[in-house]
Structures are given as structure tokens and as C-alpha cells.
PDB file of N, CA and C in Angstrom:
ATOM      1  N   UNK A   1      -3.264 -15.403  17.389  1.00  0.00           N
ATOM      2  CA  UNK A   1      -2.269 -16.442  17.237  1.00  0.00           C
ATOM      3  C   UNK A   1      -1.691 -16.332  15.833  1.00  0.00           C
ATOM      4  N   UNK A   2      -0.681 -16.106  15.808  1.00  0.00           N
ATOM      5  CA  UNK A   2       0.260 -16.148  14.599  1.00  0.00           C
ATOM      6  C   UNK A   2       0.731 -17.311  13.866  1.00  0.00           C
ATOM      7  N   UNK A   3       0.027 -17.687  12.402  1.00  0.00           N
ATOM      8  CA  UNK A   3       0.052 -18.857  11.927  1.00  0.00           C
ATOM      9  C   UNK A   3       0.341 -18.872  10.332  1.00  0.00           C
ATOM     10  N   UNK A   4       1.063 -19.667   9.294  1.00  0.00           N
ATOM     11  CA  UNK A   4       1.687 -19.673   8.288  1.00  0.00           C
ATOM     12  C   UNK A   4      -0.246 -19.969   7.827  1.00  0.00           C
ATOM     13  N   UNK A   5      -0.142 -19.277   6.543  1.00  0.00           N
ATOM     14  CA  UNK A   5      -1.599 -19.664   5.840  1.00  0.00           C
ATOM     15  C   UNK A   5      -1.393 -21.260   5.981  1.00  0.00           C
ATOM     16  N   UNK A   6      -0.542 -21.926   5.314  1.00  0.00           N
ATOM     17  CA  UNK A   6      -0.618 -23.366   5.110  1.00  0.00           C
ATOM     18  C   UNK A   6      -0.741 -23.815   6.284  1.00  0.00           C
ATOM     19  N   UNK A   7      -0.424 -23.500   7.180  1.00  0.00           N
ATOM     20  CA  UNK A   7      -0.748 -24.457   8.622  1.00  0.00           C
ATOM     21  C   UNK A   7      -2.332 -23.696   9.015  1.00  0.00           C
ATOM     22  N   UNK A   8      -2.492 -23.124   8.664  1.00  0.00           N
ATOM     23  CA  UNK A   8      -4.310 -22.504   8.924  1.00  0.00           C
ATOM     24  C   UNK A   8      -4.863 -23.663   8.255  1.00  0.00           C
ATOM     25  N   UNK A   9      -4.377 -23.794   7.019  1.00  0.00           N
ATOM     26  CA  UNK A   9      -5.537 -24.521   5.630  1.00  0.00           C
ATOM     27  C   UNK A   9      -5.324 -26.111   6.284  1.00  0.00           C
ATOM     28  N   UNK A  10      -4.084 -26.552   6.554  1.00  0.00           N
ATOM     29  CA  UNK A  10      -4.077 -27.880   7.293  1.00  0.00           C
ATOM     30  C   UNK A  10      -4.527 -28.117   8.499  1.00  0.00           C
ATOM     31  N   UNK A  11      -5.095 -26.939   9.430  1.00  0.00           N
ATOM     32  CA  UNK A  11      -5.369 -27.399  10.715  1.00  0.00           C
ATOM     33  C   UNK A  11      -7.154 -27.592  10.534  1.00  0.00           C
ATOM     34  N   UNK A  12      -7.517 -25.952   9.574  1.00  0.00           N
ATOM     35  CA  UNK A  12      -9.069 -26.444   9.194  1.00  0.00           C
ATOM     36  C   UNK A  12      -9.431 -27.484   7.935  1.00  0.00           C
ATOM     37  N   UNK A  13      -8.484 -28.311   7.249  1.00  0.00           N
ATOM     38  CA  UNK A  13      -8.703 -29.124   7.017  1.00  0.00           C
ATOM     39  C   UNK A  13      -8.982 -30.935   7.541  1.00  0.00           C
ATOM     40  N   UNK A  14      -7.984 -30.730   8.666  1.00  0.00           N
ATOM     41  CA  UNK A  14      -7.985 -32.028   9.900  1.00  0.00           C
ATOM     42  C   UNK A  14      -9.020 -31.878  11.289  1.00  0.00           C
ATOM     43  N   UNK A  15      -9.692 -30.550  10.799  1.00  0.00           N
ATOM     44  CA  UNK A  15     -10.307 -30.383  12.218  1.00  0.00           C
ATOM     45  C   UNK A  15      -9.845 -29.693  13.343  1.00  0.00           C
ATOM     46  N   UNK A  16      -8.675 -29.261  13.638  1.00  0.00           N
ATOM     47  CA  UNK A  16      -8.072 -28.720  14.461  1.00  0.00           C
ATOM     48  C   UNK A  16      -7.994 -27.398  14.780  1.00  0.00           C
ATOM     49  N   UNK A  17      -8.464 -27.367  15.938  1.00  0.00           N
ATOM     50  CA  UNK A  17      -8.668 -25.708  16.282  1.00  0.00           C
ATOM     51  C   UNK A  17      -7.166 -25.072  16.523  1.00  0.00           C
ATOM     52  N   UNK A  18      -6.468 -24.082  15.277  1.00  0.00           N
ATOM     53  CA  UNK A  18      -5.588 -23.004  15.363  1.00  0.00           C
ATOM     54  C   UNK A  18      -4.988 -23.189  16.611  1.00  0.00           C
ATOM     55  N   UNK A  19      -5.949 -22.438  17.558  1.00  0.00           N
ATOM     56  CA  UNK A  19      -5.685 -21.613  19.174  1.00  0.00           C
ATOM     57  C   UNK A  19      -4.929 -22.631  19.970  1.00  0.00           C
ATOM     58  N   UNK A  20      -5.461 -24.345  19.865  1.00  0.00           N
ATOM     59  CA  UNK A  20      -4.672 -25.395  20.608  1.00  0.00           C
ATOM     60  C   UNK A  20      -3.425 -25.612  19.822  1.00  0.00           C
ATOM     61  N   UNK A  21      -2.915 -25.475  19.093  1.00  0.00           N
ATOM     62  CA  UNK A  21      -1.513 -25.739  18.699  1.00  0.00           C
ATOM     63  C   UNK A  21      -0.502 -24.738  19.017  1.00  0.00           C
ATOM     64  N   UNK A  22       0.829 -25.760  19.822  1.00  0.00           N
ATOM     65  CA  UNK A  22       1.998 -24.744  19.851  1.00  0.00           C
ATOM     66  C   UNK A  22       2.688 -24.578  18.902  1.00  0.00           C
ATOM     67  N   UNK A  23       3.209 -22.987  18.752  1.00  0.00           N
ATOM     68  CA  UNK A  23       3.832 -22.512  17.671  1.00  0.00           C
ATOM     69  C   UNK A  23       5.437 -22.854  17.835  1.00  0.00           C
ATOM     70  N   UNK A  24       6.368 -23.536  17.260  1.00  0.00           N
ATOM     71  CA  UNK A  24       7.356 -23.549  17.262  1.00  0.00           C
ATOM     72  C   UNK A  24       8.485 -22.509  16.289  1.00  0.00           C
ATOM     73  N   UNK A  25       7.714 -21.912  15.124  1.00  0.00           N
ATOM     74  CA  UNK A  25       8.783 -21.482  14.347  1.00  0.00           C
ATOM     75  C   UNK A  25       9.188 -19.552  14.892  1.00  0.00           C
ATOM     76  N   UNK A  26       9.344 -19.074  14.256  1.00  0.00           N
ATOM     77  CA  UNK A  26       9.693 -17.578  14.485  1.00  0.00           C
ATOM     78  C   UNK A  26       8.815 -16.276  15.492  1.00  0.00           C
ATOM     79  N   UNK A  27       8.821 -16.511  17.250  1.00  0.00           N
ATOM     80  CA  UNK A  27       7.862 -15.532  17.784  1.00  0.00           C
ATOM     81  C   UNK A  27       7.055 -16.516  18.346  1.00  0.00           C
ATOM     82  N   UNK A  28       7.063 -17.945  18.277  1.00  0.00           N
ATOM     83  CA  UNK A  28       6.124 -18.854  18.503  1.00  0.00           C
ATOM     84  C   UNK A  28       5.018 -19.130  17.307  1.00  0.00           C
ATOM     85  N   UNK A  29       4.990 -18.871  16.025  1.00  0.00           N
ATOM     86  CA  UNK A  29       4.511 -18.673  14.777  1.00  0.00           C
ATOM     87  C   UNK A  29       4.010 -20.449  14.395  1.00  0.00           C
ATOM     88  N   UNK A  30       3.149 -20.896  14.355  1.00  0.00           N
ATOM     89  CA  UNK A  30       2.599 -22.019  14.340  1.00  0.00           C
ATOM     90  C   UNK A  30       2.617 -22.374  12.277  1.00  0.00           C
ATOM     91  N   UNK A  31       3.628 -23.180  12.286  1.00  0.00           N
ATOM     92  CA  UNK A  31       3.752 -23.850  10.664  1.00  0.00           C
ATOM     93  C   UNK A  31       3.433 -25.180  10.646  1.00  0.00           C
ATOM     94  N   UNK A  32       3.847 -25.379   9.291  1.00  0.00           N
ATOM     95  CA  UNK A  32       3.146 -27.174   8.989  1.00  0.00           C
ATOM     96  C   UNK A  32       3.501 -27.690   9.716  1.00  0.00           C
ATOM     97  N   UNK A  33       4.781 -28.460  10.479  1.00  0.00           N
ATOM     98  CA  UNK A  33       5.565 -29.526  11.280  1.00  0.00           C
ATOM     99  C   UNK A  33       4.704 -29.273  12.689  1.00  0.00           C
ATOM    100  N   UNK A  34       3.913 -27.839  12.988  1.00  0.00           N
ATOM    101  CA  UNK A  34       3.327 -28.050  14.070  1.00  0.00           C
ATOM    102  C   UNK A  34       1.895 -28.455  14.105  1.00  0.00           C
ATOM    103  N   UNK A  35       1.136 -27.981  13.122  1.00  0.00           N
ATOM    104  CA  UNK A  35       0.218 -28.946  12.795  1.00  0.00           C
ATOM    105  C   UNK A  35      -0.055 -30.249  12.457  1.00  0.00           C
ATOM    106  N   UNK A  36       1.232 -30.808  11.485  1.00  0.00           N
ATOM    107  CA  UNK A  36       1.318 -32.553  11.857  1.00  0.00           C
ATOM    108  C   UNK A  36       1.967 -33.181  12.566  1.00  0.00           C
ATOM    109  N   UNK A  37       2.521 -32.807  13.508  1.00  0.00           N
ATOM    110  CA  UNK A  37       2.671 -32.893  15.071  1.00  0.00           C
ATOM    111  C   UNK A  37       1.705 -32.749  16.128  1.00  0.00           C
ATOM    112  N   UNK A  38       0.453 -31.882  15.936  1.00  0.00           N
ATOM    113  CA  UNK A  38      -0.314 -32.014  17.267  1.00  0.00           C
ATOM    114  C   UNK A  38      -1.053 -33.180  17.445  1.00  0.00           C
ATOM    115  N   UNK A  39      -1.437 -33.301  18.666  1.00  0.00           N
ATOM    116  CA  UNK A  39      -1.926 -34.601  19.152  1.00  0.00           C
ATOM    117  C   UNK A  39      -3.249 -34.079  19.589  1.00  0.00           C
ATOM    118  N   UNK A  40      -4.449 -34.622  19.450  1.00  0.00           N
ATOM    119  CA  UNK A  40      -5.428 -33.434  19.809  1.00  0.00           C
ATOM    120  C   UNK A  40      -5.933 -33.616  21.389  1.00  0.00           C
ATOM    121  N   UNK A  41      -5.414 -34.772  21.732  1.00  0.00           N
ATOM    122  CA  UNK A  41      -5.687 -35.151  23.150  1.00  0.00           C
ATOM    123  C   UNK A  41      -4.864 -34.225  24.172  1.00  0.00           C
ATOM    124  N   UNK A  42      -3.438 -34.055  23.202  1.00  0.00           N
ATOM    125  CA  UNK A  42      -2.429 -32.827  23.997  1.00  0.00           C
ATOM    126  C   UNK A  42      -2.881 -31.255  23.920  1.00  0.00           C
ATOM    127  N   UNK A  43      -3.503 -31.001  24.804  1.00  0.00           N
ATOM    128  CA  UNK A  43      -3.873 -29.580  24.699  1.00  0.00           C
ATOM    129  C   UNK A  43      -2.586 -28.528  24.898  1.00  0.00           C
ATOM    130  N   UNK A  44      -2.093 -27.690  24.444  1.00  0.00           N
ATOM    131  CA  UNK A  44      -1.372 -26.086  24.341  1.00  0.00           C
ATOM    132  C   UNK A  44      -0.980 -26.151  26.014  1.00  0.00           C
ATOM    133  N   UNK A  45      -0.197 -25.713  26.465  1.00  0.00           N
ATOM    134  CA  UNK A  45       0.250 -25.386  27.955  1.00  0.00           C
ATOM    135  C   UNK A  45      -0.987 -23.885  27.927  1.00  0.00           C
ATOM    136  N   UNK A  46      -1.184 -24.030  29.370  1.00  0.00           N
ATOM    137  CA  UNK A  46      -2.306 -22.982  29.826  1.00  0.00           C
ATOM    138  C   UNK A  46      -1.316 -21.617  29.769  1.00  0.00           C
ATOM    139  N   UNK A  47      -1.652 -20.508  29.470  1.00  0.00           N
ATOM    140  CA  UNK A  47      -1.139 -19.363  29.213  1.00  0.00           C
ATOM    141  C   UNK A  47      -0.781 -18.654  30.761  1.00  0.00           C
ATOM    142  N   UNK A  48      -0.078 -18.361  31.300  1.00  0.00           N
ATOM    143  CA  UNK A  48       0.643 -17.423  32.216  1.00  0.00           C
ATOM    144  C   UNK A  48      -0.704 -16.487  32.309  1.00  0.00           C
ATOM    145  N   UNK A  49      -0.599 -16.656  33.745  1.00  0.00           N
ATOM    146  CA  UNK A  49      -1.802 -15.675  33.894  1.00  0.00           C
ATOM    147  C   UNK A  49      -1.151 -13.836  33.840  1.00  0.00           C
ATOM    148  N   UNK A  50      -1.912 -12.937  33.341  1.00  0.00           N
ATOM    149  CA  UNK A  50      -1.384 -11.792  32.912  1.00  0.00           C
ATOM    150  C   UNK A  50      -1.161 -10.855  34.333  1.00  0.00           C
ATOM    151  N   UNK A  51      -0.280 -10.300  34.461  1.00  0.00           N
ATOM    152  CA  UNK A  51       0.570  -9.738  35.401  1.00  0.00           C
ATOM    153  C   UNK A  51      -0.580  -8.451  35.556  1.00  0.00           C
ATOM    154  N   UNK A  52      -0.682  -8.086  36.741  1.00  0.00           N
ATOM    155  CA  UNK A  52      -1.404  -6.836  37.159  1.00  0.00           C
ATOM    156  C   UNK A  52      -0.967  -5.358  35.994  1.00  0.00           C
ATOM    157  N   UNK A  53      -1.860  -5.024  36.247  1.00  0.00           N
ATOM    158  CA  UNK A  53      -1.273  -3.540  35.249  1.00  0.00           C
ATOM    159  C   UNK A  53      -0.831  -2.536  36.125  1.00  0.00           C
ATOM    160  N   UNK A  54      -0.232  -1.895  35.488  1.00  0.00           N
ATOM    161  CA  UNK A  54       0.689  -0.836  36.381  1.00  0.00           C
ATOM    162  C   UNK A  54      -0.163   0.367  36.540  1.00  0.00           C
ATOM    163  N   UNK A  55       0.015   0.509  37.667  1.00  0.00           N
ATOM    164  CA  UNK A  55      -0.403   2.704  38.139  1.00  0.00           C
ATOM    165  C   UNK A  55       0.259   3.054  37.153  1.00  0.00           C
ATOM    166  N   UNK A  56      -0.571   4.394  36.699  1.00  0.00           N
ATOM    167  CA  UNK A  56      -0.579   4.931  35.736  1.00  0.00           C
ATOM    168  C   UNK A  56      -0.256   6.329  36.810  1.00  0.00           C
ATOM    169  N   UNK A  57       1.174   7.125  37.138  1.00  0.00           N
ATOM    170  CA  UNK A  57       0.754   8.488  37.270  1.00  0.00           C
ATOM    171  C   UNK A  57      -0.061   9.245  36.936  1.00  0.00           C
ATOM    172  N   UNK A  58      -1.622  10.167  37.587  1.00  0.00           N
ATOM    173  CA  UNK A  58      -2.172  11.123  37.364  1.00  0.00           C
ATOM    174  C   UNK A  58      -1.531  11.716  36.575  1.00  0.00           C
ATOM    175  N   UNK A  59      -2.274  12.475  35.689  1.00  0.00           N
ATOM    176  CA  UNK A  59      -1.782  14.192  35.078  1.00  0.00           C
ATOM    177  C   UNK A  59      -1.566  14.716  36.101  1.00  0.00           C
ATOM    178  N   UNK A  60      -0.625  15.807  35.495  1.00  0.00           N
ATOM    179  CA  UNK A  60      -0.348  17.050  36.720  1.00  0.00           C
ATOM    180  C   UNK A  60      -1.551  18.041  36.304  1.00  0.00           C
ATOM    181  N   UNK A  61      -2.235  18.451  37.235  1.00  0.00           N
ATOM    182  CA  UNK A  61      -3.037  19.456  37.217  1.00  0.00           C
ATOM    183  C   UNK A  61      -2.529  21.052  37.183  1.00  0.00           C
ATOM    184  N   UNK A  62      -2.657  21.633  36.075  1.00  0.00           N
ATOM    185  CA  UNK A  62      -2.452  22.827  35.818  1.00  0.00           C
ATOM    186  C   UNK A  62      -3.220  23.928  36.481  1.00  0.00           C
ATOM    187  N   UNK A  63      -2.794  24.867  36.600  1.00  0.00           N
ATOM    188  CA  UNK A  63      -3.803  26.223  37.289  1.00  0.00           C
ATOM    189  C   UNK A  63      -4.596  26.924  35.623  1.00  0.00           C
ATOM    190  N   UNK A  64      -5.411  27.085  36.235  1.00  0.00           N
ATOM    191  CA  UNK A  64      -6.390  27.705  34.793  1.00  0.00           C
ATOM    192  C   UNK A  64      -5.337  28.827  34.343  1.00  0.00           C
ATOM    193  N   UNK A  65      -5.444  29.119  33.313  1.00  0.00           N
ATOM    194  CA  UNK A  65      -5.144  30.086  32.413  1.00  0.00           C
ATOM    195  C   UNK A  65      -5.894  31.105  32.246  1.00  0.00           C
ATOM    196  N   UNK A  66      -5.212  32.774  32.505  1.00  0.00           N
ATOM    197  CA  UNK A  66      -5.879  33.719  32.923  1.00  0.00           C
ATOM    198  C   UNK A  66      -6.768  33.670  31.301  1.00  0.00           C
ATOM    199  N   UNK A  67      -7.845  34.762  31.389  1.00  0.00           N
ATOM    200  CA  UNK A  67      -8.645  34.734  30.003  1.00  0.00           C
ATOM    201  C   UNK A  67      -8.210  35.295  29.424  1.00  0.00           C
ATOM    202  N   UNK A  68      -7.192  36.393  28.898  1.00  0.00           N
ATOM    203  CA  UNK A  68      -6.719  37.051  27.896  1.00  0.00           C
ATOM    204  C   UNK A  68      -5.879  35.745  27.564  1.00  0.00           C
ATOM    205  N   UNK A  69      -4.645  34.936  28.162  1.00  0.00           N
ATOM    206  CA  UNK A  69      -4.215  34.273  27.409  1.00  0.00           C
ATOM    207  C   UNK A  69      -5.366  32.903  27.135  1.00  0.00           C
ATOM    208  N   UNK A  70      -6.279  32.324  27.576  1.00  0.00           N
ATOM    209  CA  UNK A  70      -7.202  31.535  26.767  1.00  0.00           C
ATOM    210  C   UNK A  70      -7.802  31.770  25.776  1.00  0.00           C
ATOM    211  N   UNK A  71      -7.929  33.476  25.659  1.00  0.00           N
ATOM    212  CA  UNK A  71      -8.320  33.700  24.241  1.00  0.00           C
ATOM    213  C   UNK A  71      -6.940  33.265  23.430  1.00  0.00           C
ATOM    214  N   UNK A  72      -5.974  33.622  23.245  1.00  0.00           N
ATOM    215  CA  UNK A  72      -4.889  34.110  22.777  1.00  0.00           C
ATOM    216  C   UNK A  72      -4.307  32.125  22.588  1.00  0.00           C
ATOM    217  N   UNK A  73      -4.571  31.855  23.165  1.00  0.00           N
ATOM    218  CA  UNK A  73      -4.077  30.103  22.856  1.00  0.00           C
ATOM    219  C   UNK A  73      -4.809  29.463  21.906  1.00  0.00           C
ATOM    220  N   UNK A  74      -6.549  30.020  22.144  1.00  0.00           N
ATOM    221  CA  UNK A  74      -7.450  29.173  21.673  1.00  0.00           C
ATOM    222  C   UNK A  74      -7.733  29.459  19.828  1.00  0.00           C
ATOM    223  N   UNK A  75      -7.188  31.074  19.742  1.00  0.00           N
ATOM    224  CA  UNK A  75      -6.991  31.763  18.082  1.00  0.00           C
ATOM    225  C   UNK A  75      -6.102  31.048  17.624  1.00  0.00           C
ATOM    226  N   UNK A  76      -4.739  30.741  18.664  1.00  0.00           N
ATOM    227  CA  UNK A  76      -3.780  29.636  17.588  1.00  0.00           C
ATOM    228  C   UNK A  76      -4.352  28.815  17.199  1.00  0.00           C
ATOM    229  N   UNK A  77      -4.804  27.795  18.446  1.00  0.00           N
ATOM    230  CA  UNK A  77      -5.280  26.607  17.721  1.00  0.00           C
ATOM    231  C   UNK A  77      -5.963  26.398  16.966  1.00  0.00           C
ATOM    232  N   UNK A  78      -7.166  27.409  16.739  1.00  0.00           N
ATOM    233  CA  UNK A  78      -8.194  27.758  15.594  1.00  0.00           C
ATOM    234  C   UNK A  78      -7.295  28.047  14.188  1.00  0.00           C
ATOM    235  N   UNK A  79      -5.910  28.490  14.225  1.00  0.00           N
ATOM    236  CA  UNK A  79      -5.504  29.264  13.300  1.00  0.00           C
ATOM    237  C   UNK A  79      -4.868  27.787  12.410  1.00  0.00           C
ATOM    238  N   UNK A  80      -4.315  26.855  13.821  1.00  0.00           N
ATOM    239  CA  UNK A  80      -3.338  25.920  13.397  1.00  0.00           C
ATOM    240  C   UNK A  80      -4.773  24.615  12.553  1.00  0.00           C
ATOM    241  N   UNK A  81      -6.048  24.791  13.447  1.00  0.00           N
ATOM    242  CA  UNK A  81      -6.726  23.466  12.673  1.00  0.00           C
ATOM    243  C   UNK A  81      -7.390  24.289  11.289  1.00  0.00           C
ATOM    244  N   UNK A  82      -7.374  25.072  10.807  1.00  0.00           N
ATOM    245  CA  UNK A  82      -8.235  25.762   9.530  1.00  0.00           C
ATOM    246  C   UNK A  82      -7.468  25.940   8.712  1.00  0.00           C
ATOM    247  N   UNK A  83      -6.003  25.604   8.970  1.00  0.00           N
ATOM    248  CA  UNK A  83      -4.864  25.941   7.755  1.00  0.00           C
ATOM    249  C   UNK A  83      -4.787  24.469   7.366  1.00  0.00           C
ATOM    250  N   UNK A  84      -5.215  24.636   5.414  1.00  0.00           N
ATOM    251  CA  UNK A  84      -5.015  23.508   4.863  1.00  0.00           C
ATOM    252  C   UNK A  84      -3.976  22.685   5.053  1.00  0.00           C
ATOM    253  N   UNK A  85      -3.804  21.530   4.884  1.00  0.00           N
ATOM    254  CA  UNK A  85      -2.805  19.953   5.131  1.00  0.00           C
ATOM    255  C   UNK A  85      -2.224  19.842   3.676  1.00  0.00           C
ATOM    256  N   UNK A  86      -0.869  20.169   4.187  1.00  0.00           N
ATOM    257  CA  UNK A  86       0.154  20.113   2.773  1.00  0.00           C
ATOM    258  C   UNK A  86      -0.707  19.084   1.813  1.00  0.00           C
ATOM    259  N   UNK A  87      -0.010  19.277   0.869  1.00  0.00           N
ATOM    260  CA  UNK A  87      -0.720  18.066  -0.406  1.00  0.00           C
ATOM    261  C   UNK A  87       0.464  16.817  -0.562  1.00  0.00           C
ATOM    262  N   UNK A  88       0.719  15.990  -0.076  1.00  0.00           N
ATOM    263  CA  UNK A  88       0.907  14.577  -0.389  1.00  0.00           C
ATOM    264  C   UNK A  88       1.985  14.363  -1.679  1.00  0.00           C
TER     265      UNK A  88
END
């Protein structure tokens, strides 16, 4: 939950748990006017229950790679991880 420090320090100063207050300012961003505004009897609207997750297409399955070129792939990559990392 996204909250201005000062509305953190005023909500754990009054007792008020963060998570029950609605955020009104920027993104739903919970500031002072919403902390001395909550009512603690008014609980937060219940959150939208989260939408199924999507199928994920499989990988495509590749055909093995004959062994002369698995050698020949696997020296690059050896060649590409042992070569020092520019300097910064």
C-alpha cells in the first residue's frame, strides 16, 4: 500500500492500521486528509477478487542439435562468459 511517510506516522500514531485506509491522492496513494478522515468502524471496500491468470504458451520444442554443432555453440558461450565485463 502506497502511503506519504506523514500519513504512516499519523495512522501509527492514532492506532490505525495503514492497509484499512483508502488512498485518495496520486495511484490511490493514502496522505494526511485520508488518515483524518478514516472512520475506523468504516472498513476499505473489499478488493476485486484477482482475475484468473492467463495460459502461458508452451516453448516451442526444438530438435537436438547435431554434436559437432553443440560443441561449436557451447565454445562460444564458454568464450562469451570468460571474457572480462567492460569496466564501468
Amino acid at each position: 500500500m502506497k502511503a506519504s511517510p506523514l500519513a504512516r506516522k499519523l495512522a501509527e500514531d492514532k492506532g490505525i492500521d495503514i492497509n484499512q485506509v483508502t488512498g485518495s491522492g496520486d495511484n490511490g496513494r493514502i496522505v494526511k486528509r485520508d488518515v483524518d478522515a478514516f472512520v475506523p468502524g468504516k472498513a476499505a471496500p473489499a478488493a476485486a477478487p484477482a482475475a484468473a491468470p492467463q495460459l502461458v504458451r508452451p516453448l516451442r520444442k526444438w530438435p537436438p542439435l547435431p554434436p559437432l554443432a553443440r560443441k561449436a555453440s557451447m565454445k562460444c558461450l564458454l568464450a562469451r562468459c570468460a571474457r572480462p565485463s567492460p569496466a564501468a
